[in-house]
Protein backbone atom coordinates (compact mmCIF):
# COMPACT_ATOMS: atom_id res chain seq x y z
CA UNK A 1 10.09 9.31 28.03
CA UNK A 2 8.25 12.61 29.46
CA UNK A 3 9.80 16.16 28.99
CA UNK A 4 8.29 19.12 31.60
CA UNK A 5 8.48 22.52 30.79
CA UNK A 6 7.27 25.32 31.98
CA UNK A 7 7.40 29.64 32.11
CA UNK A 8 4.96 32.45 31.62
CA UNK A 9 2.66 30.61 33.54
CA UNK A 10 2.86 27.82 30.87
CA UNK A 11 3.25 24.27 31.61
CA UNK A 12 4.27 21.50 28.97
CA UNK A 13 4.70 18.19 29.24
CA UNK A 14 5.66 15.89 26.33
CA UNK A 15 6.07 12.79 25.41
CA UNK A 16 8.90 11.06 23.11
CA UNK A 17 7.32 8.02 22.29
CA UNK A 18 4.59 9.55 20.05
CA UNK A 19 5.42 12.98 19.81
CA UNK A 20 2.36 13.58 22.06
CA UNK A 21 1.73 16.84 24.22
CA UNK A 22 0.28 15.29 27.15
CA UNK A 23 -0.64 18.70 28.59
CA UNK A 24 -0.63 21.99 28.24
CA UNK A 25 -2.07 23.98 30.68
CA UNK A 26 -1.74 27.73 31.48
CA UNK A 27 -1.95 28.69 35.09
CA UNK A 28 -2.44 25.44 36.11
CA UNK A 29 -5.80 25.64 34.07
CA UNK A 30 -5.73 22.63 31.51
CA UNK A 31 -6.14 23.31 27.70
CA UNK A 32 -4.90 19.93 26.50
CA UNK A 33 -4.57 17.02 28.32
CA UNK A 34 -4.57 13.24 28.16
CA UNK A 35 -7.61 11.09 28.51
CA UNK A 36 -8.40 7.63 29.20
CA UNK A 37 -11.21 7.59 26.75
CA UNK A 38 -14.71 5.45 26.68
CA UNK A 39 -14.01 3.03 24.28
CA UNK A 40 -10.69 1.78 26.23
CA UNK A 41 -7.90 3.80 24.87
CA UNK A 42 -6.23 6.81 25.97
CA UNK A 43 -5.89 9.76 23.98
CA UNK A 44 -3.51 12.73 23.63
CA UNK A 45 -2.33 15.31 21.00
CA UNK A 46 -0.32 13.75 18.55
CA UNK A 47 0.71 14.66 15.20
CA UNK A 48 -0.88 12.80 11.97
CA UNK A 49 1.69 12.75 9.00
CA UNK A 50 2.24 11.97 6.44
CA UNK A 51 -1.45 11.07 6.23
CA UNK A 52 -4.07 12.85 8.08
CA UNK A 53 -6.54 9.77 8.16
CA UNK A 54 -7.58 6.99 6.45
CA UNK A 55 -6.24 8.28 2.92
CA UNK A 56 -3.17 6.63 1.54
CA UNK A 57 -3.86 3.65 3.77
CA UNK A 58 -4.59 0.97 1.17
CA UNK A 59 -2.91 2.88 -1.92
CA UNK A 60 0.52 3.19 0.18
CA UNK A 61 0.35 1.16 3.34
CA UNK A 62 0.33 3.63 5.72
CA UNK A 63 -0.97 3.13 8.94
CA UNK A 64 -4.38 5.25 10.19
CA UNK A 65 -3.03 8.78 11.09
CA UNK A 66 0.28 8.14 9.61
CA UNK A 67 3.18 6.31 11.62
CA UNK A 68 4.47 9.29 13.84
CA UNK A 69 2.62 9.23 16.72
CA UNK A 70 3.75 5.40 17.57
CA UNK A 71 7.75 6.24 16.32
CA UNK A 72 10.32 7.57 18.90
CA UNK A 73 11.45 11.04 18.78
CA UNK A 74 15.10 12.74 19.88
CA UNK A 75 15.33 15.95 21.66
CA UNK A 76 17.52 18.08 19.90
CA UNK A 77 17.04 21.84 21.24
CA UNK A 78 15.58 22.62 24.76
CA UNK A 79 16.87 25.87 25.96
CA UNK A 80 15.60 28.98 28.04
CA UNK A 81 15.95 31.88 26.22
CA UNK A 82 17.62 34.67 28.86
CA UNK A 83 16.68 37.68 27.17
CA UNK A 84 12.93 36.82 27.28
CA UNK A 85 12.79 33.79 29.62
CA UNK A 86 10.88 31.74 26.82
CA UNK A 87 11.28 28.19 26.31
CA UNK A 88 12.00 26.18 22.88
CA UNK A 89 11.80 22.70 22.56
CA UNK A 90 12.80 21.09 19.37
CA UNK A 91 11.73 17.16 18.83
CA UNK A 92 12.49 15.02 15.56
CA UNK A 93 11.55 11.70 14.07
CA UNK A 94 12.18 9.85 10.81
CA UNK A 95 9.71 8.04 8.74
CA UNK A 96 11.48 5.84 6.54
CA UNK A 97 10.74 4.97 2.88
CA UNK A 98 8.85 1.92 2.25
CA UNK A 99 7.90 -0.07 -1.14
CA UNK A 100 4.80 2.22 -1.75
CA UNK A 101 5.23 5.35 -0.21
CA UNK A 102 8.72 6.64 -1.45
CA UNK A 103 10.01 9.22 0.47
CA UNK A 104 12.69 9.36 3.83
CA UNK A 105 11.26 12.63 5.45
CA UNK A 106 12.56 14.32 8.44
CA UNK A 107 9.80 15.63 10.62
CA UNK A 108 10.28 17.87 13.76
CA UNK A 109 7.90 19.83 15.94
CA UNK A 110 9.08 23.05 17.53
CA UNK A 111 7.70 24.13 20.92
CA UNK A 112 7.77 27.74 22.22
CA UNK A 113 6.64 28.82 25.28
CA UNK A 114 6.13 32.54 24.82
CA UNK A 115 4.49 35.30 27.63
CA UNK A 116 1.87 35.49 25.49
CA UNK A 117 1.13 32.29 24.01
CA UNK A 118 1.91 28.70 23.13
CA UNK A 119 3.56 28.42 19.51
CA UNK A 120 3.74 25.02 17.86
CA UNK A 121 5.41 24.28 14.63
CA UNK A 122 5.54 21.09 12.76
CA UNK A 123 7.87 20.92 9.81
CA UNK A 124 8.70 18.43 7.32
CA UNK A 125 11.67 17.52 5.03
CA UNK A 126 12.36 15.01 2.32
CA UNK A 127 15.90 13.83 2.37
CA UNK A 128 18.05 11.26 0.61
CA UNK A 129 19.05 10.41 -2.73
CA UNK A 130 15.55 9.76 -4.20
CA UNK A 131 14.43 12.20 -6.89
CA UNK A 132 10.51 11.15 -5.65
CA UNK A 133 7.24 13.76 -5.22
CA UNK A 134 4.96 12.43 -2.64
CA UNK A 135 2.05 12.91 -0.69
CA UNK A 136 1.84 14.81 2.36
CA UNK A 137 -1.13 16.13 4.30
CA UNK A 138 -0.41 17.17 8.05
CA UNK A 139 -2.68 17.58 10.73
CA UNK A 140 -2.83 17.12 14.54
CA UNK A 141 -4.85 15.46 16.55
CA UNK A 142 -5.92 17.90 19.28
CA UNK A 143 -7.47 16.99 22.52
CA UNK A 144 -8.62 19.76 23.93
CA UNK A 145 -9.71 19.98 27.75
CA UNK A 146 -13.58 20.60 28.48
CA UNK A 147 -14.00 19.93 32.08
CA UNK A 148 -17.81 21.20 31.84
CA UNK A 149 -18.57 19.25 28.38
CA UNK A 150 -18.71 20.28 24.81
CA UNK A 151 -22.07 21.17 24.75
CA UNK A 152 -22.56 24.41 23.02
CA UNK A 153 -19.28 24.18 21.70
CA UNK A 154 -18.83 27.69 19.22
CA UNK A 155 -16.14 27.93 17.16
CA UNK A 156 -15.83 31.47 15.69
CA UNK A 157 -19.72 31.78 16.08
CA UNK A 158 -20.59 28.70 14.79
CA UNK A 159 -22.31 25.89 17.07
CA UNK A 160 -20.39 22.51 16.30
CA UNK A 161 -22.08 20.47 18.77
CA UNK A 162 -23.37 18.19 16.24
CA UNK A 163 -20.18 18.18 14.04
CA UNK A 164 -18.65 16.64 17.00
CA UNK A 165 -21.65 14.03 17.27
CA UNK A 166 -21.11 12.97 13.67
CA UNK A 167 -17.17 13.71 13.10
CA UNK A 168 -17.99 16.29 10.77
CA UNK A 169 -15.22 19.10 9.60
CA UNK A 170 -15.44 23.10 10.12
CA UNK A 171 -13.58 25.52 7.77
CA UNK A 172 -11.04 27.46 9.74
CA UNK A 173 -9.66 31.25 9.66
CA UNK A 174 -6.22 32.29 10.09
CA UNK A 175 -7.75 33.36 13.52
CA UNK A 176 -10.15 31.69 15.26
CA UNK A 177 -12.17 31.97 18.51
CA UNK A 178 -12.87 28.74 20.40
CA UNK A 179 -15.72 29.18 23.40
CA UNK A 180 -16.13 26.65 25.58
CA UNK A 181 -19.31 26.27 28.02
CA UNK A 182 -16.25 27.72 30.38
CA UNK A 183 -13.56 29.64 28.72
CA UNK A 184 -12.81 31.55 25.57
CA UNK A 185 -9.84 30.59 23.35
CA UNK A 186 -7.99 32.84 20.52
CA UNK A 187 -6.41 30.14 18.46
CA UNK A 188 -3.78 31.25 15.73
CA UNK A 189 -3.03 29.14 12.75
CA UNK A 190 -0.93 29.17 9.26
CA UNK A 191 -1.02 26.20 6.80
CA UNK A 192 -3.93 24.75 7.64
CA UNK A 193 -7.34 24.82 6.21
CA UNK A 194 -10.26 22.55 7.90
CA UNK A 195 -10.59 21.45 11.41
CA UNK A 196 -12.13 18.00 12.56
CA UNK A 197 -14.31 17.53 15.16
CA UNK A 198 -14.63 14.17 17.28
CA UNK A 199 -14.97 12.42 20.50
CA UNK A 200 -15.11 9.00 21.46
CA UNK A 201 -18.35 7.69 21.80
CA UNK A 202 -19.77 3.75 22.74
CA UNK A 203 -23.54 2.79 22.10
CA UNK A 204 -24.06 6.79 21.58
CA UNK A 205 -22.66 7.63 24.39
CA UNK A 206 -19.74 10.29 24.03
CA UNK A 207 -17.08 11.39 26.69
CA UNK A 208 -17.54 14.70 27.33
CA UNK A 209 -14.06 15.62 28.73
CA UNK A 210 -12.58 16.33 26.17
CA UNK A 211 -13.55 17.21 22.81
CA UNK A 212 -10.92 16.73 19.52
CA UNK A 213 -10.37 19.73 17.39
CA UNK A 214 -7.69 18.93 14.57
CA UNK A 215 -6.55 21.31 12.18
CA UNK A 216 -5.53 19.64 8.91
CA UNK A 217 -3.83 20.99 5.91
CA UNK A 218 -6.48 19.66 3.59
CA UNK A 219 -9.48 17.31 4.72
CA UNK A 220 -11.81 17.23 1.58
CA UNK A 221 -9.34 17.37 -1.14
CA UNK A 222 -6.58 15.53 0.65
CA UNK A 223 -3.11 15.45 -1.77
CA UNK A 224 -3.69 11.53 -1.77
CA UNK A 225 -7.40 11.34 -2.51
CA UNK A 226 -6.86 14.27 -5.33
CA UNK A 227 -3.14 12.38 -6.19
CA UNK A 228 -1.54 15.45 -5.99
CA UNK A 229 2.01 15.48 -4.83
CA UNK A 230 2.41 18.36 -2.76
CA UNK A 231 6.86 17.57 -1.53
CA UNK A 232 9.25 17.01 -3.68
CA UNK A 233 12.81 15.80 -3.10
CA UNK A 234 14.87 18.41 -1.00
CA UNK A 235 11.42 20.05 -0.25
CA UNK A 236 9.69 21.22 2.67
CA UNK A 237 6.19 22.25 4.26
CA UNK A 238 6.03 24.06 7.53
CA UNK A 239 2.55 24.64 9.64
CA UNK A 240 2.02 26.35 12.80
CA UNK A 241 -0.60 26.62 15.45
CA UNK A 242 -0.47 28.81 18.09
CA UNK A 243 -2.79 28.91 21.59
CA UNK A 244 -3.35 32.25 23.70
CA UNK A 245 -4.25 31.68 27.27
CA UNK A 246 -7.89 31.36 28.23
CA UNK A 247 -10.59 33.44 29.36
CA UNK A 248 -12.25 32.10 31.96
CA UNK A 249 -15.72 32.44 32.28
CA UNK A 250 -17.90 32.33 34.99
């Protein structure tokens, strides 16, 4: 089921099967979209918890990139804030406990539409009667729009063109700069430390309309590769990203 917001000049549309933003845009200028992709799926920004990849696959039985983009989510706060005219937009899932990963948690994503910029904030609580530390590394899947290709691509001064070629990983600032062969993007985060770069590609040949930028707590010492349990009963871990609208350049 699709949600559509929009104010500021923002647009959102989500999806509750998956989680996924299926676009964001800002003045009808598209920052992330969905994307039928080259090797035959399609592809929007969904969240990967409680594992970011292919870590704690075999050890716990988690699927790749975690279970919550293919669970259903429940809207539980949409409302239009009238002093300011922004928008939030809460969504929640539960992952339920299996044999080898033991932990109910509780995740939701908040959704703000500010005048200024996009906020999104993904949180995550362990409930239940279970007196268990587990695992938990979150990152999302990104997709961001690049109508004129990813060549070039900078982020904060660095050229990841080839990163993206070989799914390699940047470090990331609490503020970064994203440039585009056609825009500029300030891009705002808090809990997270690395960001993945990737695009579907078939015989060498990558799509170039998009390119996947995913900020992830921890990609080279992931809590399940280090075992390091990072929530414990009761606990929580909260991560934020936040976009500013583009500069658009000619």
């Amino acid at each position: 089921m699709q949600k559509h917001f929009s104010s500021h000049n923002w647009s959102l549309s989500i999806n509750l099967h998956g989680g996924r933003i299926e676009e964001l845009s800002y003045k009808n200028e598209l920052i992330l979209g969905t994307f039928d992709r080259i090797d035959g799926k399609k592809g929007s920004t969904h969240l990967c918890v409680p594992n970011f990849s292919g870590e704690g696959v075999e050890e716990y039985g988690l699927p790749f990139h975690g279970p919550a983009r293919n669970s259903d989510w429940s809207l539980v706060v949409s409302r239009r804030q009238p002093s300011d005219d922004n928008i939030i937009c809460k969504i929640e899932c539960n992952i339920k406990k299996t044999e080898k990963y033991p932990a109910n948690l509780l995740v939701s994503q908040e959704f703000e539409l500010q005048q200024k910029s996009f906020n999104h904030t993904i949180t995550i609580y362990q409930f239940g009667t279970d007196k268990k530390s587990v695992s938990v590394n979150i990152g999302v899947h990104n997709y961001w729009a690049t109508p004129r290709g990813w060549k070039g691509l900078l982020i904060n001064g660095e050229n990841v063109e080839e990163k993206v070629n070989t799914n390699g990983f940047v470090q990331l600032k609490d503020q970064n700069l994203v440039e585009f062969p056609d825009r500029k993007i300030r891009w705002e985060i808090n809990g997270f430390v690395e960001g993945v770069l990737w695009a579907a590609q078939k015989e060498g040949n990558f799509d170039s309309s998009y390119v996947c930028i995913e900020p992830v707590q921890n990609f080279s010492n992931s809590p399940f590769t280090i075992k390091e349990t990072n929530l414990n009963s009761g606990g929580v871990i909260s991560v934020t990203q936040k976009i500013y609208p583009p500069t658009i350049q000619q």
